[in-house]
Protein backbone atom coordinates (compact mmCIF):
# COMPACT_ATOMS: atom_id res chain seq x y z
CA UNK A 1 37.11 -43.37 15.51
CA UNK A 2 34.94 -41.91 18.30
CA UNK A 3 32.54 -40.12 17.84
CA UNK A 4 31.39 -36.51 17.85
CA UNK A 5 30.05 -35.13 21.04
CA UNK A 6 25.95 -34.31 20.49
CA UNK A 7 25.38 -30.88 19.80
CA UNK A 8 23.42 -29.38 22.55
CA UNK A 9 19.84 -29.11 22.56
CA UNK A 10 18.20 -25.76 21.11
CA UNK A 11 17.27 -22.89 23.93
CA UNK A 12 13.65 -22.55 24.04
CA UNK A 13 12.02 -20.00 23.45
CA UNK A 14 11.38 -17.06 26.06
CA UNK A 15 7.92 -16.87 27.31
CA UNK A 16 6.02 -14.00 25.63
CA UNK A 17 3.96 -12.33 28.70
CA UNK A 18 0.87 -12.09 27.15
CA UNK A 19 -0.33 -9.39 29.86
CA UNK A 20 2.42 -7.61 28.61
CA UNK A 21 1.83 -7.91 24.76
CA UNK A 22 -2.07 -6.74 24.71
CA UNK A 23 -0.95 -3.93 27.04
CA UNK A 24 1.50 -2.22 24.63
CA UNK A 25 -0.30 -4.22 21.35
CA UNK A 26 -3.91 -4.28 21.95
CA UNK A 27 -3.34 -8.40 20.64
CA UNK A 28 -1.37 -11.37 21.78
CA UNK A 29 -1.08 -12.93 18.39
CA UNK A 30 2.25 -11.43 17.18
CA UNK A 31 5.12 -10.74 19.73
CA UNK A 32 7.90 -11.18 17.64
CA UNK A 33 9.27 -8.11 15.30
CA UNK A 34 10.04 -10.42 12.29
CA UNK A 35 6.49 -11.66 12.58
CA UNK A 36 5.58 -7.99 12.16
CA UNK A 37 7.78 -7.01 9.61
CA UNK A 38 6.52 -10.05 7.03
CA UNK A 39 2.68 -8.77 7.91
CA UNK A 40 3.86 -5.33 6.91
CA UNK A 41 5.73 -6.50 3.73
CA UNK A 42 2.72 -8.55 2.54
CA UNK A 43 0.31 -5.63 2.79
CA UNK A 44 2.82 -3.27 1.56
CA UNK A 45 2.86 -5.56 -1.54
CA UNK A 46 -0.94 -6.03 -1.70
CA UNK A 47 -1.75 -2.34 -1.41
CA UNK A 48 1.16 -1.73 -4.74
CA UNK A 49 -0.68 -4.62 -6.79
CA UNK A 50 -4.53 -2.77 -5.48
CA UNK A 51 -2.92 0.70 -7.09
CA UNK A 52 -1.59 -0.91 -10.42
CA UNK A 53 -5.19 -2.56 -10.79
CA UNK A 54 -6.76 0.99 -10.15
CA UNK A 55 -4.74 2.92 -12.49
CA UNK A 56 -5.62 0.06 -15.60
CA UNK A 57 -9.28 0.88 -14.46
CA UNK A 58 -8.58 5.12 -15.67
CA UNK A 59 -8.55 3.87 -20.04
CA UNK A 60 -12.26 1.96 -19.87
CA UNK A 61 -13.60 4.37 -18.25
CA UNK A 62 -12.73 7.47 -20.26
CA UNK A 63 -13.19 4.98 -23.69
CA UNK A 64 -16.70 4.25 -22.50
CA UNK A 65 -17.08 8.43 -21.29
CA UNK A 66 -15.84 8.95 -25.43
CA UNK A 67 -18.12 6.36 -26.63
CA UNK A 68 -21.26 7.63 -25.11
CA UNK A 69 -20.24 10.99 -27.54
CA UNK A 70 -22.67 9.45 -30.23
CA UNK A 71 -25.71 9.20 -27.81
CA UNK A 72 -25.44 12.29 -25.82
CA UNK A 73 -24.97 14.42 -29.04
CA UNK A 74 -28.49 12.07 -30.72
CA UNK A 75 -26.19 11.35 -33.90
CA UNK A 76 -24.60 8.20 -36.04
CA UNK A 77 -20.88 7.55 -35.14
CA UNK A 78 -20.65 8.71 -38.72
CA UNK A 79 -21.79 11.73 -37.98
CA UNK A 80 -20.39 12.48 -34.84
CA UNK A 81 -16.68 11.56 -35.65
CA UNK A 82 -17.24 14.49 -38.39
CA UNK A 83 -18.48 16.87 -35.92
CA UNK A 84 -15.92 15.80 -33.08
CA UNK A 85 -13.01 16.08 -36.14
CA UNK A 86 -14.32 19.30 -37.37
CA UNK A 87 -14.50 20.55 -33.94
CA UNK A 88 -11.03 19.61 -33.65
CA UNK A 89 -9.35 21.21 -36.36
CA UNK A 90 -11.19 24.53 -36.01
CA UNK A 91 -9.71 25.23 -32.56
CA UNK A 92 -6.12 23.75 -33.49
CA UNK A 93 -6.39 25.80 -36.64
CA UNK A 94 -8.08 29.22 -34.54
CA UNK A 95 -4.87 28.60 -32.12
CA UNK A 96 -1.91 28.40 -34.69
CA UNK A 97 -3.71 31.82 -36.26
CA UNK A 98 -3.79 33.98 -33.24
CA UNK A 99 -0.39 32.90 -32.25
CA UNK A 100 0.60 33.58 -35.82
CA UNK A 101 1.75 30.09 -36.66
CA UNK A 102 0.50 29.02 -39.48
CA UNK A 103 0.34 30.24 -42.93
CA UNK A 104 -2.05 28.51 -46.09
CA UNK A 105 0.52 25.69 -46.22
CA UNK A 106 -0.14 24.51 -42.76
CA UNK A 107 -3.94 25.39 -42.43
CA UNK A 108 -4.18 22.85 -45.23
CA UNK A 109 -2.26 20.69 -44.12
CA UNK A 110 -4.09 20.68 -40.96
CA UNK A 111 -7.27 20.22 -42.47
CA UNK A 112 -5.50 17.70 -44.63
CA UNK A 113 -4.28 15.72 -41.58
CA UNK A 114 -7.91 15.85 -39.32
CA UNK A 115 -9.59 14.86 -41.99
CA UNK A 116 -7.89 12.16 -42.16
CA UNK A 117 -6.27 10.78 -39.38
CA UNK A 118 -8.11 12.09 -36.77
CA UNK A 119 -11.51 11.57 -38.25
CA UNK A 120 -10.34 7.76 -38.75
CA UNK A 121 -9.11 7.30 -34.84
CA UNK A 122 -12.12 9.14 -33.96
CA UNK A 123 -14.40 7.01 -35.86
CA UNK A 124 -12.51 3.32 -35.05
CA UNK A 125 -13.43 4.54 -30.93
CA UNK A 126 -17.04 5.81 -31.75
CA UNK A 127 -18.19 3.08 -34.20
CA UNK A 128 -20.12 0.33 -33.45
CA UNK A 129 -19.56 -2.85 -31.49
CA UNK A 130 -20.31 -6.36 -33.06
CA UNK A 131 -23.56 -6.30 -31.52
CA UNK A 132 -24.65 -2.82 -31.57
CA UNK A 133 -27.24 -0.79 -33.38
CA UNK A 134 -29.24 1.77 -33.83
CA UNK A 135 -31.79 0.42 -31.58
CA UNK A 136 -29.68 -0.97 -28.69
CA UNK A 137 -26.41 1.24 -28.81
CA UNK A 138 -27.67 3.75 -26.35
CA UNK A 139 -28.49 0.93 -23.42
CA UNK A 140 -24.86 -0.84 -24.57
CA UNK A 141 -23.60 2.41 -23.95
CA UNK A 142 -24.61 3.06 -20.90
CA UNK A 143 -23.95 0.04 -19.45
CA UNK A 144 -20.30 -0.31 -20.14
CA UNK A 145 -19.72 2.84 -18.87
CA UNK A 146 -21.92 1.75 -15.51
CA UNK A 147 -19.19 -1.07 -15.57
CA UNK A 148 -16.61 1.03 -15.82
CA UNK A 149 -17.83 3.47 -12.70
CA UNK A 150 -18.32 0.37 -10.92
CA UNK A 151 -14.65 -1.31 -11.33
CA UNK A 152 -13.35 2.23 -10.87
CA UNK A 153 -14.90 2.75 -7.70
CA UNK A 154 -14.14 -0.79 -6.37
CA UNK A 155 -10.50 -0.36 -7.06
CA UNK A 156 -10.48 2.34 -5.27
CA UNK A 157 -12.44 1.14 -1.85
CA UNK A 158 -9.99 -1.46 -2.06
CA UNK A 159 -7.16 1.06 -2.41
CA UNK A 160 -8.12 2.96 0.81
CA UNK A 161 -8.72 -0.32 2.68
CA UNK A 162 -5.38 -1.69 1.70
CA UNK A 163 -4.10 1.66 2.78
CA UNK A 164 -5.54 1.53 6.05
CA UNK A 165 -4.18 -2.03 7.03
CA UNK A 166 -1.04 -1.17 6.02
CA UNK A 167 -1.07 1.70 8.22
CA UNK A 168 -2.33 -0.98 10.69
CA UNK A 169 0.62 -2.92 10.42
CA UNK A 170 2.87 -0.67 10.21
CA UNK A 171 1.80 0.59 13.88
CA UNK A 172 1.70 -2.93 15.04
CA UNK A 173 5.64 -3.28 14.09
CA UNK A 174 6.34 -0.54 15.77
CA UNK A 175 4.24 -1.34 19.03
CA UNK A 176 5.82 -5.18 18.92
CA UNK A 177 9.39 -3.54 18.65
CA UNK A 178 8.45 -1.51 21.48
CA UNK A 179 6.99 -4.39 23.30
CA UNK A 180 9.94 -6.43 22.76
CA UNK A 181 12.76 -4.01 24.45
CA UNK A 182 10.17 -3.41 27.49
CA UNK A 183 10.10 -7.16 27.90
CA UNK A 184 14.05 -7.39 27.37
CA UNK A 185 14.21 -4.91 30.18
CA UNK A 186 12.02 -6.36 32.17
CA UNK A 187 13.77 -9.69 32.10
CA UNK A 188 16.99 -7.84 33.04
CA UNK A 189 15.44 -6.70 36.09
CA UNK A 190 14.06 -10.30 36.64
CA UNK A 191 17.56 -11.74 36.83
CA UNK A 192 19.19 -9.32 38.58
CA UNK A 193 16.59 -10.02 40.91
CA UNK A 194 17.10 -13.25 41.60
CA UNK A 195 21.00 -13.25 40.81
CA UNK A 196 20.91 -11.02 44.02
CA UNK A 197 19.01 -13.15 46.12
CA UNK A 198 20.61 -16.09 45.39
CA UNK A 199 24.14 -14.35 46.59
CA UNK A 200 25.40 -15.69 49.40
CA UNK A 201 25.12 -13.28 52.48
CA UNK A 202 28.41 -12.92 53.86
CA UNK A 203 28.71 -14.13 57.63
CA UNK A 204 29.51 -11.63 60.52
CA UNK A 205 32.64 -10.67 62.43
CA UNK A 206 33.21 -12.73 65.41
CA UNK A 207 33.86 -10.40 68.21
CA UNK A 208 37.10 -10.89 69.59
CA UNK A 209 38.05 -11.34 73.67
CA UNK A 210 39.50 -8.27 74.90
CA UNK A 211 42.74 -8.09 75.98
CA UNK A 212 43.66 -9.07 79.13
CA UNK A 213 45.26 -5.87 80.93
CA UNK A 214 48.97 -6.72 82.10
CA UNK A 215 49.90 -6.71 85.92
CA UNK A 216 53.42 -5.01 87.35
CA UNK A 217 55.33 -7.30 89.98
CA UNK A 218 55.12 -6.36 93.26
């Protein structure tokens, strides 16, 4: 059994001009348009994972804005969960009355309701850690919500810098695509070039003798 002829040896690649590549890409690192388009997918990807991290950073911060409640109004998170629920239920209840609403029944049953449930969910966000006090829960306080500032503003420098090298490398793509048909062009012209060079001229006419004129007797 013979056997099969060897399959012939890859093409190699065409030369990337890099003259040609920093003129229309300001780099000669990446020339080819799949290159470009994996660069732009992986940022596109980091940038969507920088956003879901910054939005998870909006709850801390408004639970440690809630939390500092007790130390801004000088009062016990006993205390202040009362106010904050009393507060509460007076403007739900003022509401329901101007817009006619509610009746005895459901003013007590609001009052009924905040006083319970909302003065419990209240108090379970403004009560005290495991290791706060009276004498420490201001500086606590403060800085977890310091914290919280700080992850929500680093989130979001890394947000706009994501941004901006996706925006990078989404021009690149489109300066290596561009880059890539001027070079295809140019390499056209290059063979056409030499294809007509190398054609064979053709040789000239050889002039033929005249005729020789023709002679009557005589």
């Amino acid at each position: 059994m013979s056997n099969p002829p060897p399959s012939p040896p890859p093409s190699a690649p065409a030369e990337v001009d890099e003259e040609l590549l920093r003129e229309w890409t300001g780099q000669t690192e990446v020339s080819d348009p799949n290159h470009a388009r994996a660069l732009l997918g992986i940022a596109q990807r980091e940038e969507a994972d920088a956003r879901k991290q910054h939005e998870r950073t909006r709850w801390p911060l408004r639970k440690a804005r809630f939390r500092m409640l007790p130390v801004t109004l000088r009062m016990p998170p006993l205390v202040a969960s009362v106010v904050l629920s009393s507060a509460i239920i007076f403007a739900v209840a003022m509401l329901l009355i101007v817009v006619r609403l509610a009746g005895t029944v459901e003013l007590i049953a609001l009052i009924s309701v905040g006083y319970t449930l909302g003065f419990g969910v209240i108090l379970y966000f403004l009560n005290d850690g495991p290791k706060e006090n009276d004498d420490n829960r201001a500086a606590i306080r403060r800085r977890d919500l310091q914290a919280a500032i700080d992850a929500r503003v680093a989130s979001a420098a890394k947000v706009m810098r994501l941004e901006r090298e996706t925006r990078a490398r989404q021009e690149l793509l489109e300066r290596v695509i561009t880059f890539s048909f001027e070079s295809a062009r140019r390499r056209r012209q290059q063979a056409a070039k030499e294809s007509k060079n190398e054609k064979p001229s053709r040789p000239p006419l050889a002039k033929s003798d005249p005729p020789e004129p023709e002679y009557g007797g005589g």
